[in-house]
Protein backbone atom coordinates (compact mmCIF):
# COMPACT_ATOMS: atom_id res chain seq x y z
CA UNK A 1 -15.55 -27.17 -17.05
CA UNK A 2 -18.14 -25.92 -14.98
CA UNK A 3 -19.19 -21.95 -14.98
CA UNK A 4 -19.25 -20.29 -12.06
CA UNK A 5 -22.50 -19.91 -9.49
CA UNK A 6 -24.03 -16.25 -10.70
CA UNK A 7 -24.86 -14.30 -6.87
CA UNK A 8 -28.15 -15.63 -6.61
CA UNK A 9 -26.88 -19.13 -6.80
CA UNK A 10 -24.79 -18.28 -3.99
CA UNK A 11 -25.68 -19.34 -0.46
CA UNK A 12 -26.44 -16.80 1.69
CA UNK A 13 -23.80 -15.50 4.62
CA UNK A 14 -23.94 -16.45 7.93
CA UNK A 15 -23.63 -13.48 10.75
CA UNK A 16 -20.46 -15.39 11.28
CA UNK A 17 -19.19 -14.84 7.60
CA UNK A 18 -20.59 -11.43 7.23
CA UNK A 19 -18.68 -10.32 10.39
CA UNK A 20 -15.55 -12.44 8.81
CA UNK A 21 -16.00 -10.05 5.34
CA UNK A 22 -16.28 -7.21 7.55
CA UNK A 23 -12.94 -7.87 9.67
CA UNK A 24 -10.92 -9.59 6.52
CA UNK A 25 -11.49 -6.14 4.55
CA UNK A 26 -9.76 -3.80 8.00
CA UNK A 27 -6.80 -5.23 7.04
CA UNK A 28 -6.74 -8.01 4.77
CA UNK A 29 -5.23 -10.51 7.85
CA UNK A 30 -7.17 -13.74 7.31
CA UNK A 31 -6.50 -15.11 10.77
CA UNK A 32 -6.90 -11.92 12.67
CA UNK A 33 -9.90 -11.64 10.67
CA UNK A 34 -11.56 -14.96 11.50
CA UNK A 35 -10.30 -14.32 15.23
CA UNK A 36 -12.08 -10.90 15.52
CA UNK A 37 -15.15 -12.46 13.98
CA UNK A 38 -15.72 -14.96 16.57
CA UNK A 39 -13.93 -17.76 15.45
CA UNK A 40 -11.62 -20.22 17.52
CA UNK A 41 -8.11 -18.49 17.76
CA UNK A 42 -6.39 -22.21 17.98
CA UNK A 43 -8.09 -23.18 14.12
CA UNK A 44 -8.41 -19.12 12.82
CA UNK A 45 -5.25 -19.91 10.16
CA UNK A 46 -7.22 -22.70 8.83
CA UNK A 47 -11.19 -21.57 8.92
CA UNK A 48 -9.36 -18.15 7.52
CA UNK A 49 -8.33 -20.17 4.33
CA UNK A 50 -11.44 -22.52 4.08
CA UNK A 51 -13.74 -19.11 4.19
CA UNK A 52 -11.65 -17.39 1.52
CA UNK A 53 -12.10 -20.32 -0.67
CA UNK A 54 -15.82 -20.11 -0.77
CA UNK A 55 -17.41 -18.57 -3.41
CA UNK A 56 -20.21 -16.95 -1.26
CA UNK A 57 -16.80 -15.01 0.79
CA UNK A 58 -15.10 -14.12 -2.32
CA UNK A 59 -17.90 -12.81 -3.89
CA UNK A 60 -18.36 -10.12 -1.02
CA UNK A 61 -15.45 -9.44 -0.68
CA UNK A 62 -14.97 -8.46 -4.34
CA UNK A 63 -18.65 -6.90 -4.07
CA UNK A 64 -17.30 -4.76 -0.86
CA UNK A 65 -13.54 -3.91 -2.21
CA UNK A 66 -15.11 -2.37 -5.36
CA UNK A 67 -17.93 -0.48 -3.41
CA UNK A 68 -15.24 0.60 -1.19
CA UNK A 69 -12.74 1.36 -4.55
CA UNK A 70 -15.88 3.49 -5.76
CA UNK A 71 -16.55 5.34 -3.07
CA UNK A 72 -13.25 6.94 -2.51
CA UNK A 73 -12.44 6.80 -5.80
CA UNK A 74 -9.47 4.02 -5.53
CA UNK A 75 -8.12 3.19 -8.59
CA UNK A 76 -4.97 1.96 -10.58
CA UNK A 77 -4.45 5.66 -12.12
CA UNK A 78 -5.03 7.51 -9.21
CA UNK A 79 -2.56 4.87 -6.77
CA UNK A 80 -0.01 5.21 -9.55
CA UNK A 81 -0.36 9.30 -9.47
CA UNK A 82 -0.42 9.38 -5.59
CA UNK A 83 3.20 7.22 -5.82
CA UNK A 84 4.68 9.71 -8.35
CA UNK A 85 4.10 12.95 -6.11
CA UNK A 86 5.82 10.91 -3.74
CA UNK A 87 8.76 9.53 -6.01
CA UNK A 88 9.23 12.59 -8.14
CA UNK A 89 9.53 15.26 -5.45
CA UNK A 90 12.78 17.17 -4.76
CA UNK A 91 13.48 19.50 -1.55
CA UNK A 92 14.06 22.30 -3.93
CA UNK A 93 10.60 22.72 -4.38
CA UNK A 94 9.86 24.14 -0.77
CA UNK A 95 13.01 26.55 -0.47
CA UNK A 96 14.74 29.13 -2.83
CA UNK A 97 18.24 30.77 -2.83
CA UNK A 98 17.65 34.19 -0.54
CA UNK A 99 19.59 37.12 -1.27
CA UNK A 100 22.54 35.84 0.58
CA UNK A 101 22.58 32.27 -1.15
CA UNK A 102 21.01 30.47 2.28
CA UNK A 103 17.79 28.79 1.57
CA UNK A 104 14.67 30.62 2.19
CA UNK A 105 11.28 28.46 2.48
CA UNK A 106 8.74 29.27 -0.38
CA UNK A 107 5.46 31.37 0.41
CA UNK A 108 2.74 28.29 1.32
CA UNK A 109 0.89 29.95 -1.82
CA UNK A 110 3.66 29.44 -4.01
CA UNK A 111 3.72 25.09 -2.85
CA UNK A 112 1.90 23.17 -5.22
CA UNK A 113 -0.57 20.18 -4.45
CA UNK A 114 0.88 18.00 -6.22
CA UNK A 115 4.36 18.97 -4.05
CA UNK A 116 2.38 19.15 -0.73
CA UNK A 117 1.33 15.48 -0.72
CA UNK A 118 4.83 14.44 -0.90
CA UNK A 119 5.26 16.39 2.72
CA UNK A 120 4.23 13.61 5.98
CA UNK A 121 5.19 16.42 8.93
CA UNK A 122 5.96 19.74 8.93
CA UNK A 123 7.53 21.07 12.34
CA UNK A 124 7.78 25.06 13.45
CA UNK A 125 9.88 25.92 15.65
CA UNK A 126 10.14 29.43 17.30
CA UNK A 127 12.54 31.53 19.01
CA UNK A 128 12.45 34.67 20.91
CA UNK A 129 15.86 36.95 21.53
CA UNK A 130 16.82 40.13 22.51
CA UNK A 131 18.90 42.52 20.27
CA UNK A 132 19.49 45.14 21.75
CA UNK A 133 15.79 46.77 23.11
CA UNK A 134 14.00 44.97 20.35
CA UNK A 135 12.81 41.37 20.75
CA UNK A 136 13.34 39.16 17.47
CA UNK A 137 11.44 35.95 16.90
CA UNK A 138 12.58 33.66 14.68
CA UNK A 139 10.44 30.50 12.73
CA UNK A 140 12.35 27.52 11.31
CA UNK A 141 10.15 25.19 9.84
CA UNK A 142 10.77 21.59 8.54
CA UNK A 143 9.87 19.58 6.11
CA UNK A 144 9.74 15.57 6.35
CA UNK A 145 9.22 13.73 3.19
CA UNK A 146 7.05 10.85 2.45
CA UNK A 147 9.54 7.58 1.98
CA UNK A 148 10.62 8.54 -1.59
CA UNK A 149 12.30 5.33 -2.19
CA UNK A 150 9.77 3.32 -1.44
CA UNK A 151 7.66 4.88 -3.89
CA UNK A 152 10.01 4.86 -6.39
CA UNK A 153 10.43 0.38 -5.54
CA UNK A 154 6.82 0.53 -6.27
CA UNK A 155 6.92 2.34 -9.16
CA UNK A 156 9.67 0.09 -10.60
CA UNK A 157 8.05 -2.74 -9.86
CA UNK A 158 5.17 -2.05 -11.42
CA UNK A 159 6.59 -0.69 -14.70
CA UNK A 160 8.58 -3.80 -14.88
CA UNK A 161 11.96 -2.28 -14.15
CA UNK A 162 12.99 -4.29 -11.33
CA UNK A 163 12.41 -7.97 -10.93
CA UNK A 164 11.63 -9.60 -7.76
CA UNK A 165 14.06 -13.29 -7.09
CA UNK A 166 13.05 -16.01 -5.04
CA UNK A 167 15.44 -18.09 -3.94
CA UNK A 168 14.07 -21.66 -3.31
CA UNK A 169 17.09 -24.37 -0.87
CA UNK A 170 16.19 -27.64 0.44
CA UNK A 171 16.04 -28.93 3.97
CA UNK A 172 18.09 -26.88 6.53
CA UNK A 173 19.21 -24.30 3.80
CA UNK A 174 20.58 -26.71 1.27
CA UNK A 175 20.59 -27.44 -2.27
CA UNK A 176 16.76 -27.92 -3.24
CA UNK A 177 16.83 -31.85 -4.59
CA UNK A 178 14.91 -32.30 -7.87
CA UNK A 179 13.26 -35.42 -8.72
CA UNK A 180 11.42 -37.32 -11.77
CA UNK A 181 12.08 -34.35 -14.02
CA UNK A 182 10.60 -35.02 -17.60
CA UNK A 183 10.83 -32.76 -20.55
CA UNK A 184 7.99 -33.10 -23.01
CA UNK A 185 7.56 -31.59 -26.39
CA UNK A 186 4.47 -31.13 -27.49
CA UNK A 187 3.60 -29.70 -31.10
CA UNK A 188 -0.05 -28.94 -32.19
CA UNK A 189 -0.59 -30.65 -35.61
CA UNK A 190 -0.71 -28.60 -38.93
C-alpha cells in the first residue's frame, strides 16, 4: 500500500485546472464545469472524471470546500439546525385567536428567529374602502413556508429513519441475470 502524495508532492495546477476547481465548486456539475473552464464540450463528461480523479484536483477542491465551509461557517450542526427550523415549524406560530376566534397575525416583535427562517415570502396586500365618510384600509399579509417536507426527508434520512431502495432489472427492464455466484467462508484462525 502506498501513502498518499503530502501537497508539496503534488504537481502544480494548470490555469486550465485551476479554472476547472473554480467552476466544479459553482455547482458541483463536473461536465458543466470542465465546459466553462475551457475544455472541449464533445469530451467534458470524460476530462470531468479524469480531473476529479487526480490527486492535485481533489486536493483543492477539499482545500477550497473547507476554506469556503470556514468562512461562512458551514457545518454539519449548523445544516442540521437550519433543516429543523424548517421541519419543526407550525403556522400557529405567526397568528393567534383574536377576540372573535379569526386568526390575527402576531406583532413582527413577538416572531422568533428561529420561526422567521422557516418563512421563503411574505406578501401584503392592501385595500382601501369607504364606510360611510371614513376611508378604511385594510393589510392581509401572507406567509409562504419553506418546503417542510423536504426538510423533514432530510432529516429522516440522515437520522437513519428512512431507507433509500434501489431497484437494480436487467436488459430492457427485466429480471437482472446473476452469474458465477460463489459463497465463501472465511474464518480467521484462533
Amino acid at each position: 500500500m502506498t501513502d498518499a502524495p503530502t501537497p508539496e508532492q503534488l504537481e502544480p495546477l494548470t490555469e486550465k485546472q485551476q479554472a476547472f476547481v473554480r467552476e466544479y465548486l459553482l455547482d458541483f456539475n463536473g461536465r458543466q464545469a470542465a465546459i466553462r473552464a475551457g475544455y472541449a464540450e464533445k469530451a467534458a463528461a470524460s476530462q470531468a472524471s479524469s480531473l476529479l480523479s487526480k490527486p492535485n484536483i481533489s486536493y483543492n477542491l477539499q482545500v477550497a470546500k473547507a476554506a469556503t465551509s470556514d468562512r461562512y461557517a458551514v457545518t454539519k450542526e449548523n445544516v442540521i439546525r437550519e433543516l429543523a427550523r424548517l421541519a419543526f415549524s407550525n403556522s400557529r406560530d405567526f397568528a393567534i385567536a383574536g377576540p372573535d376566534g379569526a386568526p390575527v397575525q402576531r406583532h413582527w416583535d413577538d416572531i422568533t428567529e428561529d420561526q422567521t427562517a422557516a418563512i421563503s415570502e411574505i406578501t401584503f396586500e392592501t385595500t382601501t374602502r369607504k364606510e360611510g365618510d371614513e376611508i378604511v384600509k385594510t393589510t392581509r399579509s401572507k406567509f409562504k413556508h419553506h418546503d417542510k417536507k423536504g426538510a423533514l426527508d432530510t432529516l429522516a434520512k440522515h437520522l437513519g429513519v428512512t431507507k433509500e431502495m434501489v431497484e437494480l432489472s436487467g436488459a430492457g427492464g427485466g429480471p437482472l441475470l446473476v452469474q458465477n455466484v460463489e459463497r465463501r467462508i472465511v474464518r480467521k484462525p484462533d
